[in-house]
C-alpha atoms as a PDB file:
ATOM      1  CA  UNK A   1      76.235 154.893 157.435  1.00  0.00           C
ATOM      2  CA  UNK A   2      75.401 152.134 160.260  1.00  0.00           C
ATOM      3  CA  UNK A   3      77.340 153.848 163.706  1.00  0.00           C
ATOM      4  CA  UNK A   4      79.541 151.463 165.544  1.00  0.00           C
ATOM      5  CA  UNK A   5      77.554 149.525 168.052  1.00  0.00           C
ATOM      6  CA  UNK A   6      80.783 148.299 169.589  1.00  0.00           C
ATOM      7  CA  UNK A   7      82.445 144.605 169.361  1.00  0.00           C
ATOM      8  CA  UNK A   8      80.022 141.604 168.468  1.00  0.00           C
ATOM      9  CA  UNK A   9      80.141 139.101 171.277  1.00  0.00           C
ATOM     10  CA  UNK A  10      79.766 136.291 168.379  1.00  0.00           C
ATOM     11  CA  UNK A  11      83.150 137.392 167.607  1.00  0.00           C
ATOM     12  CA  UNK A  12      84.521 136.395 171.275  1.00  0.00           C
ATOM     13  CA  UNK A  13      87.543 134.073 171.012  1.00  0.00           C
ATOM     14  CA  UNK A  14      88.857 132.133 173.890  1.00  0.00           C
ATOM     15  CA  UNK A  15      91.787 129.843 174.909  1.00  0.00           C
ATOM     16  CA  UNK A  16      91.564 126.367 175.209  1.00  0.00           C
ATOM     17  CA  UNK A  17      91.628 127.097 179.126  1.00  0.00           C
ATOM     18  CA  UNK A  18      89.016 129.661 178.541  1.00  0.00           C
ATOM     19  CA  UNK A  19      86.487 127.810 176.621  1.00  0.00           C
ATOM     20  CA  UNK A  20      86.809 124.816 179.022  1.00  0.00           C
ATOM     21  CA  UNK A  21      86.194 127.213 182.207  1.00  0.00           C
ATOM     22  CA  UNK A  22      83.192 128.688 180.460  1.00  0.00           C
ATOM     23  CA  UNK A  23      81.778 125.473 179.434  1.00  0.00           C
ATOM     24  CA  UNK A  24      82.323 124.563 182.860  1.00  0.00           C
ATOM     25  CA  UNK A  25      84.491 121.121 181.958  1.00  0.00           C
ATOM     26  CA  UNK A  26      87.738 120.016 182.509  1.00  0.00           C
ATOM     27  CA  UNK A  27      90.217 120.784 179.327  1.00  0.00           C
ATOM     28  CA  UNK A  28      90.933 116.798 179.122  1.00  0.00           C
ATOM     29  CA  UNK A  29      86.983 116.124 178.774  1.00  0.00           C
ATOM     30  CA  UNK A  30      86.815 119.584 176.181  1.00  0.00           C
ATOM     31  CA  UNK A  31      89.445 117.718 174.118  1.00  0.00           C
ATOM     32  CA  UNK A  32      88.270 114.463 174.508  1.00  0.00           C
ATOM     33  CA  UNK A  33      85.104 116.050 172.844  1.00  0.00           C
ATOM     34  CA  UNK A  34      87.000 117.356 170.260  1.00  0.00           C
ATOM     35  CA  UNK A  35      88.782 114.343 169.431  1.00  0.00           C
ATOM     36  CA  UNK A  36      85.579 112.644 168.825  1.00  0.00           C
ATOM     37  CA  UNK A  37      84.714 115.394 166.341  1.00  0.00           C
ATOM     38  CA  UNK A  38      81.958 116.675 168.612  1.00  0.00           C
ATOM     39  CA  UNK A  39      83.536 120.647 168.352  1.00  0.00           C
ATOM     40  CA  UNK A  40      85.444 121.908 165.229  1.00  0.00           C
ATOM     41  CA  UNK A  41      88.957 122.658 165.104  1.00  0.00           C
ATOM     42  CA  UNK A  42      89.901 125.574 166.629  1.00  0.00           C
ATOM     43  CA  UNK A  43      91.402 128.744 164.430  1.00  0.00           C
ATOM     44  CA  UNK A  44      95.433 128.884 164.621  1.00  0.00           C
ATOM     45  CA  UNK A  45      97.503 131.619 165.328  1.00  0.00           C
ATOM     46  CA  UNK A  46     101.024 130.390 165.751  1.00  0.00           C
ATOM     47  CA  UNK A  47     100.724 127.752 168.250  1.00  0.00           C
ATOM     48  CA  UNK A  48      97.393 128.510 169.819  1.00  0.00           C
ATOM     49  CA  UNK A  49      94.223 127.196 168.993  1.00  0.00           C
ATOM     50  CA  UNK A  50      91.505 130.254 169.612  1.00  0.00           C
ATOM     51  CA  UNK A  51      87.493 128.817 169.905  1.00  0.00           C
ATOM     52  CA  UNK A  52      84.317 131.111 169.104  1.00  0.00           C
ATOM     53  CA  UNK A  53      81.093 131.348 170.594  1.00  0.00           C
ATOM     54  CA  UNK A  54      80.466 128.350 168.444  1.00  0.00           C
ATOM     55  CA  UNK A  55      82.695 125.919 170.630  1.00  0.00           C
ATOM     56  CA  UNK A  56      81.174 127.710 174.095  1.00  0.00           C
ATOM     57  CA  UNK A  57      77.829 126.724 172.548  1.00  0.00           C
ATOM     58  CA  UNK A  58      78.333 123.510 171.598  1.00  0.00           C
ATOM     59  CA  UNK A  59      80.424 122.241 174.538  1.00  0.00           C
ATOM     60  CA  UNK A  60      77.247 123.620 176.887  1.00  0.00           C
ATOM     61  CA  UNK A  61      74.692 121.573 174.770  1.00  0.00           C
ATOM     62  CA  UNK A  62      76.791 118.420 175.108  1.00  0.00           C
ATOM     63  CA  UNK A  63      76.798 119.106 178.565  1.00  0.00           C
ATOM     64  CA  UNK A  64      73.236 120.097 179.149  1.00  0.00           C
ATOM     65  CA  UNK A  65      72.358 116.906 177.385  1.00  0.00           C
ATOM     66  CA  UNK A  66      74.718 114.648 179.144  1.00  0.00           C
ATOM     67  CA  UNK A  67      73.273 116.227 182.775  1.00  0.00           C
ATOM     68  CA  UNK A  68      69.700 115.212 181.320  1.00  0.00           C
ATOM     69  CA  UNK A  69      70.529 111.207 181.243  1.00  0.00           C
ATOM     70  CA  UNK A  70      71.669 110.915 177.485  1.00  0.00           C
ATOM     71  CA  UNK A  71      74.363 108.691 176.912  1.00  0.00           C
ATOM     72  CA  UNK A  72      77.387 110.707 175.208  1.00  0.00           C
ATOM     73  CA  UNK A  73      76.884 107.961 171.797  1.00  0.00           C
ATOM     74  CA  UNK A  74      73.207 109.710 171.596  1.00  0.00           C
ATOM     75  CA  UNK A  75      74.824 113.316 171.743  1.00  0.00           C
ATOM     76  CA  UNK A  76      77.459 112.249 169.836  1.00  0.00           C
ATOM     77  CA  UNK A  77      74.853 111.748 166.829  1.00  0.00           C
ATOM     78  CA  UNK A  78      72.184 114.034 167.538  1.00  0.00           C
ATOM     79  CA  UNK A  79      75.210 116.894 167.638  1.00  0.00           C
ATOM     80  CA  UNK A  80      77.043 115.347 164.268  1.00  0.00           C
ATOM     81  CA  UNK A  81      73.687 115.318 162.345  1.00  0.00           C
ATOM     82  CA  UNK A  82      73.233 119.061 163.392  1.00  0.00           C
ATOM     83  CA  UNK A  83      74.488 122.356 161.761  1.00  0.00           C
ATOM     84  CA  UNK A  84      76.406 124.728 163.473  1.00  0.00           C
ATOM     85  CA  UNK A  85      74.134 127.257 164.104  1.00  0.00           C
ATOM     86  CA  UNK A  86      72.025 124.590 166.166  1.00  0.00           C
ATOM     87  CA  UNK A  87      73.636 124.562 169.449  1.00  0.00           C
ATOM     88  CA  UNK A  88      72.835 127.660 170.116  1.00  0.00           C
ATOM     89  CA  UNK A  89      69.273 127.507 169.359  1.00  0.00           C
ATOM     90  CA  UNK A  90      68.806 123.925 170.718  1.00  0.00           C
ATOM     91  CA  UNK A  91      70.491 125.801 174.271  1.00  0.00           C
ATOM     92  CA  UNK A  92      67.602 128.523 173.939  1.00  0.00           C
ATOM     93  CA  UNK A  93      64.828 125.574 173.835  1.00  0.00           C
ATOM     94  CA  UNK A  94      66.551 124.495 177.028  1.00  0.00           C
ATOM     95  CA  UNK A  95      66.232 127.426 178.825  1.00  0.00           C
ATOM     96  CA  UNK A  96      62.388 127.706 177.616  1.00  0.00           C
ATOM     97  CA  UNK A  97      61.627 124.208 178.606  1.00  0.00           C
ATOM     98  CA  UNK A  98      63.363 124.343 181.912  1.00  0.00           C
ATOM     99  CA  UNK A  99      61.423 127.377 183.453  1.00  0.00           C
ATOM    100  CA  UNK A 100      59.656 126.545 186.461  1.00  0.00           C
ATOM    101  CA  UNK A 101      56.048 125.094 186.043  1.00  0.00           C
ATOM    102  CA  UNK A 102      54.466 125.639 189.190  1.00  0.00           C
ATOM    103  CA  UNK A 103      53.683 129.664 190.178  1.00  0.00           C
ATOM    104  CA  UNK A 104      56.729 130.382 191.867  1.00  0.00           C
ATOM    105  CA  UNK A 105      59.871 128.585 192.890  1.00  0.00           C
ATOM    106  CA  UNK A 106      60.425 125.910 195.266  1.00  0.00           C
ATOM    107  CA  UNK A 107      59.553 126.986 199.127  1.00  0.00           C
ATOM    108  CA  UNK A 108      60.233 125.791 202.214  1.00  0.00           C
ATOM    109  CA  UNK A 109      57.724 124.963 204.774  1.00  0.00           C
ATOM    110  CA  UNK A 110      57.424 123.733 208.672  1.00  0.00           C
ATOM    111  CA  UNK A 111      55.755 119.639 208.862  1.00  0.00           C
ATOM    112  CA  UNK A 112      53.888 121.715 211.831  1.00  0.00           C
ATOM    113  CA  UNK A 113      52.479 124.607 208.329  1.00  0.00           C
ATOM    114  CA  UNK A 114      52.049 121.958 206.304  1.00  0.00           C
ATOM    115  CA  UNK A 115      49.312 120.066 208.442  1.00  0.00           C
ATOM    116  CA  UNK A 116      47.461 123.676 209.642  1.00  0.00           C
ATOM    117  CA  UNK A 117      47.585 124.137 206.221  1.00  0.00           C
ATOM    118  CA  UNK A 118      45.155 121.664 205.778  1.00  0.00           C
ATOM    119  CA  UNK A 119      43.452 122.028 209.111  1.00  0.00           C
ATOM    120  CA  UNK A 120      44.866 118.652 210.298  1.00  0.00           C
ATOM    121  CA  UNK A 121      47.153 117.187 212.756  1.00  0.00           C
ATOM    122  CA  UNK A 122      50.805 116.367 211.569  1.00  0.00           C
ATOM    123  CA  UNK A 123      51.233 113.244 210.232  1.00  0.00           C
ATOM    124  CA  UNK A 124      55.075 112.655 209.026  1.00  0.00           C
ATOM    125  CA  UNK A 125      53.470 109.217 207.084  1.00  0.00           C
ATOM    126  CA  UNK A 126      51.244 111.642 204.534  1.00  0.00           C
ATOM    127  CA  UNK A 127      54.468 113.834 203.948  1.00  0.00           C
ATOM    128  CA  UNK A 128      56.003 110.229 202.671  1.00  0.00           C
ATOM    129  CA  UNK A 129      53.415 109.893 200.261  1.00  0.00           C
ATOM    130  CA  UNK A 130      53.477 113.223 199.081  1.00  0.00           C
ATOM    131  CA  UNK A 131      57.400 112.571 198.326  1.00  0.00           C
ATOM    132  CA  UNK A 132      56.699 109.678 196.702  1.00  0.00           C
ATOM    133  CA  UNK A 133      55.211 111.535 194.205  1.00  0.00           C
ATOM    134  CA  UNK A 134      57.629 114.182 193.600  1.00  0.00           C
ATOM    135  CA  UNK A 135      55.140 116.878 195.193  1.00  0.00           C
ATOM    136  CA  UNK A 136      57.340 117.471 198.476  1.00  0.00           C
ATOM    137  CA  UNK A 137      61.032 117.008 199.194  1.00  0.00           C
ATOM    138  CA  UNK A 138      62.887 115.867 202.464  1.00  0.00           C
ATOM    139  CA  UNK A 139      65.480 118.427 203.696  1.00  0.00           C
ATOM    140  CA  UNK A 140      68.669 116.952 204.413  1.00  0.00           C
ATOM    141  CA  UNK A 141      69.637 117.421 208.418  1.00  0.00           C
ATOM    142  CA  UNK A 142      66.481 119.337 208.901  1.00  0.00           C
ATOM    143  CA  UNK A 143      63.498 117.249 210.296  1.00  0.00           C
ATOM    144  CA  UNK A 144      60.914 120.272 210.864  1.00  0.00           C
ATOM    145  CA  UNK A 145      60.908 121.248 207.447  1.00  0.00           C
ATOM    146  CA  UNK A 146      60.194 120.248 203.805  1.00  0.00           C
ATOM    147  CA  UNK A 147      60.533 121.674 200.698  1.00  0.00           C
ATOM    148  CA  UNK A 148      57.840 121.775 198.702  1.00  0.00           C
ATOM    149  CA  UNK A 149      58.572 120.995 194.902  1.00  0.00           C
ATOM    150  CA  UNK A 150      54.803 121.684 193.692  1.00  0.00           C
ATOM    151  CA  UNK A 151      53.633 124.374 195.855  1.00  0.00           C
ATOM    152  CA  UNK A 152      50.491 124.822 193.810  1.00  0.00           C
ATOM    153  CA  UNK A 153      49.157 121.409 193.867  1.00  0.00           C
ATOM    154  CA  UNK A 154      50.299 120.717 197.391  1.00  0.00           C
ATOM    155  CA  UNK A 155      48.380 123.884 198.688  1.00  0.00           C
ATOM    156  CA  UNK A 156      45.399 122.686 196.398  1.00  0.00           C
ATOM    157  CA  UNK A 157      46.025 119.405 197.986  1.00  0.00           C
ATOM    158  CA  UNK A 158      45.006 121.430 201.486  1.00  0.00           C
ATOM    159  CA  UNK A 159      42.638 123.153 200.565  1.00  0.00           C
ATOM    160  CA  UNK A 160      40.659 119.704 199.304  1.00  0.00           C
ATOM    161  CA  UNK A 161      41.249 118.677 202.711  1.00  0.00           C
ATOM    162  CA  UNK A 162      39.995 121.496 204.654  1.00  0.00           C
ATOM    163  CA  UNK A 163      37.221 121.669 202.640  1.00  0.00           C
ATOM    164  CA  UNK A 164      36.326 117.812 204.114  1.00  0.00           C
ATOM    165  CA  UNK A 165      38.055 114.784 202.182  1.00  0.00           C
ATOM    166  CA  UNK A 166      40.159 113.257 203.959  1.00  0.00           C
ATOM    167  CA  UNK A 167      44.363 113.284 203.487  1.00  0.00           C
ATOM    168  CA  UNK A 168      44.172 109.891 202.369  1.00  0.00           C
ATOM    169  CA  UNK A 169      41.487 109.933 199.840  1.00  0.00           C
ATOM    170  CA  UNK A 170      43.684 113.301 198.606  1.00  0.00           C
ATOM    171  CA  UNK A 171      46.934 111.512 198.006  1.00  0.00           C
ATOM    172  CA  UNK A 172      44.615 109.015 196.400  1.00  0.00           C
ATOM    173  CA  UNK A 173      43.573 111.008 193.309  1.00  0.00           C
ATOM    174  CA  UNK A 174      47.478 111.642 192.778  1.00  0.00           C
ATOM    175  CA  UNK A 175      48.836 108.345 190.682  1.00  0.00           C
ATOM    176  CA  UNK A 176      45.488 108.598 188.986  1.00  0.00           C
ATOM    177  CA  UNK A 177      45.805 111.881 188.211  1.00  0.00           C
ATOM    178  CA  UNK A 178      49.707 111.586 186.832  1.00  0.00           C
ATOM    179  CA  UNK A 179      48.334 108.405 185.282  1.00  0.00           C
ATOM    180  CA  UNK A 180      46.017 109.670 183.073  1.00  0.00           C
ATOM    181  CA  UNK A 181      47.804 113.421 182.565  1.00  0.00           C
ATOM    182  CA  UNK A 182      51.265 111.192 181.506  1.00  0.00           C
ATOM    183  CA  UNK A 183      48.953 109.997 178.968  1.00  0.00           C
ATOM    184  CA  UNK A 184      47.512 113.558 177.877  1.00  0.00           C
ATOM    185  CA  UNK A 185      50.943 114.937 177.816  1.00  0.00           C
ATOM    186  CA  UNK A 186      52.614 112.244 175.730  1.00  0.00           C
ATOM    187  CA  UNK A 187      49.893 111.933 173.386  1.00  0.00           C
ATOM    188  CA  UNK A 188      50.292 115.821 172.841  1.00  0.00           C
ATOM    189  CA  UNK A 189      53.907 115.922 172.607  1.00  0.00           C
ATOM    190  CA  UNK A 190      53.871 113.215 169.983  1.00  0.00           C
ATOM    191  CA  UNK A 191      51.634 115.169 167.714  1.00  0.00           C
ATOM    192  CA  UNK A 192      53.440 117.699 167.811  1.00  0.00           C
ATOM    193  CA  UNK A 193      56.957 116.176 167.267  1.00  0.00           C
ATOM    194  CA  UNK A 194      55.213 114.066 164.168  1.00  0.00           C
ATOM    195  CA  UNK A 195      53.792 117.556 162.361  1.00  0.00           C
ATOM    196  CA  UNK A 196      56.040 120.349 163.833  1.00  0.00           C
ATOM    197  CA  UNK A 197      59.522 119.124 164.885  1.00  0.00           C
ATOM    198  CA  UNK A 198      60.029 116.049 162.933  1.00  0.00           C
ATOM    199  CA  UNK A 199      59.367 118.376 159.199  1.00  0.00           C
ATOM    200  CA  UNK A 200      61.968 120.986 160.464  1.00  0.00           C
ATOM    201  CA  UNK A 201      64.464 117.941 161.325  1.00  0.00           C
ATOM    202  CA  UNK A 202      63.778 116.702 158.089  1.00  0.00           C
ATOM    203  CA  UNK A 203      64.272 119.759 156.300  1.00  0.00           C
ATOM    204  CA  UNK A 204      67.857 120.150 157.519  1.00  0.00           C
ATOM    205  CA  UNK A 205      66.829 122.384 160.853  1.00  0.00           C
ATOM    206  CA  UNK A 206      67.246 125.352 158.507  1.00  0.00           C
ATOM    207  CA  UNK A 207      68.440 128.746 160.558  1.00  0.00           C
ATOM    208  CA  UNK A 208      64.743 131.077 159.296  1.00  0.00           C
ATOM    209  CA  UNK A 209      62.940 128.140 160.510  1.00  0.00           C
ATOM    210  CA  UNK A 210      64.413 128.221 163.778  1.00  0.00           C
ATOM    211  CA  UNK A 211      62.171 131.044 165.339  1.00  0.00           C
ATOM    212  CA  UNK A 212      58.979 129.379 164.327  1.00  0.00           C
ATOM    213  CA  UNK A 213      59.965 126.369 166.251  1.00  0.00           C
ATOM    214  CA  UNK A 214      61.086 127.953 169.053  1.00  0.00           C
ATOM    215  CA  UNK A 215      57.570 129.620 169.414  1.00  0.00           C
ATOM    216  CA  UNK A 216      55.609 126.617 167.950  1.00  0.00           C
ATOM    217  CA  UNK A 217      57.650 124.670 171.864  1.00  0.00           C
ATOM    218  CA  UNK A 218      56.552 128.132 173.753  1.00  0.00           C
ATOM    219  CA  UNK A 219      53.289 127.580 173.278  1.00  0.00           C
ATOM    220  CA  UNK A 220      52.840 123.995 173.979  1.00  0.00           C
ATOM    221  CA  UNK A 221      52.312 124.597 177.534  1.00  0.00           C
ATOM    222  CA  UNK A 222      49.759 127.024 177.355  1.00  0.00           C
ATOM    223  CA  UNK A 223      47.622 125.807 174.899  1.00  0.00           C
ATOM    224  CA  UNK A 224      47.929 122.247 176.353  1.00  0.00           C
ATOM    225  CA  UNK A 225      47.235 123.378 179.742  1.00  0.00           C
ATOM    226  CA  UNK A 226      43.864 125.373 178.347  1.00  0.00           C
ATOM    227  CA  UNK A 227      42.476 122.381 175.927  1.00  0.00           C
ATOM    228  CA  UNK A 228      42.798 119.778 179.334  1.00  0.00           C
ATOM    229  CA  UNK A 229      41.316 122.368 182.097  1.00  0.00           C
ATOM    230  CA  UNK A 230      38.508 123.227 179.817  1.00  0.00           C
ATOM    231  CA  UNK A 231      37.747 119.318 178.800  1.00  0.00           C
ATOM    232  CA  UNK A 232      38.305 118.276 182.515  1.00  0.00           C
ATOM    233  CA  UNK A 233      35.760 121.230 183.652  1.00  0.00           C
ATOM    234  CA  UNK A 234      33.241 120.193 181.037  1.00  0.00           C
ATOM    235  CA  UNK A 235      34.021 116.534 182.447  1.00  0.00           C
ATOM    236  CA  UNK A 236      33.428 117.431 185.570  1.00  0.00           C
ATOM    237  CA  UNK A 237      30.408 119.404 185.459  1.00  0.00           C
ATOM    238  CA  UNK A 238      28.792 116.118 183.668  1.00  0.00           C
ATOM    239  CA  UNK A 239      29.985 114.046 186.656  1.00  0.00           C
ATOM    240  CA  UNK A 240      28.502 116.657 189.062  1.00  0.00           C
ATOM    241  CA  UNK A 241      25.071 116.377 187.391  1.00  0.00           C
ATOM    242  CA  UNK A 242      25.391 112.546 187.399  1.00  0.00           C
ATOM    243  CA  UNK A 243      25.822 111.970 191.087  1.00  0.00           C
ATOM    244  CA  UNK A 244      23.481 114.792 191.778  1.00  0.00           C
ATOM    245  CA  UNK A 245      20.650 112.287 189.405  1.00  0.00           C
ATOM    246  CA  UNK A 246      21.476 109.770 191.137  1.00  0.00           C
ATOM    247  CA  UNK A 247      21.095 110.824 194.686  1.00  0.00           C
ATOM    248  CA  UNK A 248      18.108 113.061 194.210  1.00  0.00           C
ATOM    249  CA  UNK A 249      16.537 109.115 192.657  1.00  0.00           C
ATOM    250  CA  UNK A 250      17.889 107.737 195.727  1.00  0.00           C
ATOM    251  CA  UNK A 251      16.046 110.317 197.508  1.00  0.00           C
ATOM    252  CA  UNK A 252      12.949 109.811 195.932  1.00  0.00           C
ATOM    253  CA  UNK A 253      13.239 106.121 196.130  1.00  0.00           C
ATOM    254  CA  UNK A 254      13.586 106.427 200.094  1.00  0.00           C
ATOM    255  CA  UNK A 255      10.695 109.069 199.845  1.00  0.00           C
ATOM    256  CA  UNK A 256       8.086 105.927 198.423  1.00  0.00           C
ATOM    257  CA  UNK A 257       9.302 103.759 200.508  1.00  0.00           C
ATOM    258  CA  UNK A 258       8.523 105.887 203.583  1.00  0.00           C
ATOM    259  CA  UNK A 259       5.400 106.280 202.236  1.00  0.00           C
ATOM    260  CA  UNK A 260       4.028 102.629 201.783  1.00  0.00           C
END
């Protein structure tokens, strides 16, 4: 016989008041929600509604997507079309997607850092470019430091121009960089929406599926990440042996003419 392991936390019930402070929403916006069908009804005892684990998940999905830009007639569908069991799931996909991409969070840094950093002097007009594309942040009331969002390619960034390019030809490579990446990325994610996540949709998101999914999204970013570095190495290598032809023909082109 199985011992008791103790209440199931799936079995949690709250208040109306309760579910709304855990969803972190106002009770008119939780029943707004539920007037518009977007949460079940809740179970009755007497005169008080009780909501499950269920409601908590499904109110913090709505909100989640809401806080991402959709408009509440997108959730509105996406969360009607879904089965219960979803929100839950869908939240856990969140929480994957959202952890931090860079090697460590955010940090903060002196302008003064920043430029020894890269063994030059400060220059407050190269830390606008580098917010301009999202790779350092101003700090509000604070004009001798700024965060920076992408500590690894900002220190990479650096370390490019200590090595002897200059800051501006650095910034430079950014927008083409993001440019053709953007392209990389969406052309990956498509694929796998097409052959992964559209099938499961299709199939009625069923609960055993759920797990492969959810694994199939974890390892997007690594295997992604590995198929571009080793194409851009193999890339670059061939460019390196290019310019290297054509100044050693330079070379010997000067060479004859020396000669003659």
């Amino acid at each position: 016989m199985a011992s008791d392991s103790g209440p199931n936390l799936l079995d949690e019930e709250f208040t109306v008041d309760e579910l709304a402070a855990r969803a972190q929403m106002t009770v008119r916006n939780l029943r707004a929600y539920a007037s518009r069908g977007l949460i079940d009804a809740p179970r009755l005892e007497g005169r008080t509604g009780f909501y499950s684990v269920k409601h908590l998940q499904r109110l913090q999905l709505i909100r989640q997507l809401l806080d991402r830009g959709y408009t509440l007639a997108a959730v509105e569908k996406a969360v009607q079309r879904a089965p219960d069991t979803a929100a839950g799931h869908a939240l856990d996909l969140i929480a994957l997607l959202d952890l931090p991409t860079d090697d460590g969070l955010d940090e903060i840094m002196s302008r003064d850092d920043l430029a020894a950093l890269a063994g030059v002097s400060r220059d407050d007009g190269l830390i606008d470019s580098m917010e301009e594309f999202g790779l350092v942040a101003w700090i509000e009331g604070d004009h001798e430091h700024v965060q920076l969002v992408q500590p690894t390619v900002v220190r990479a960034g650096a370390a490019a121009v200590a090595m002897g390019l200059s800051a501006s030809t650095v910034i430079s490579l950014f927008p083409v960089l993001q440019t053709h990446l953007r392209e990389v990325a969406d052309t990956f994610v498509r694929n796998v929406a097409a052959e992964i996540v559209d099938p499961f949709v299709e199939q009625g998101m069923p609960e055993n599926e759920w797990p492969r999914l959810i694994a199939a999204v974890e390892s997007l970013l690594p295997i992604a990440s590995q198929v571009t570095l080793g194409m851009f190495r193999a890339q670059l290598q061939e460019a390196i042996d290019r310019e290297l032809d054509t100044k050693i023909s330079s070379m010997g082109s000067d060479g004859k003419k020396r000669r003659s």
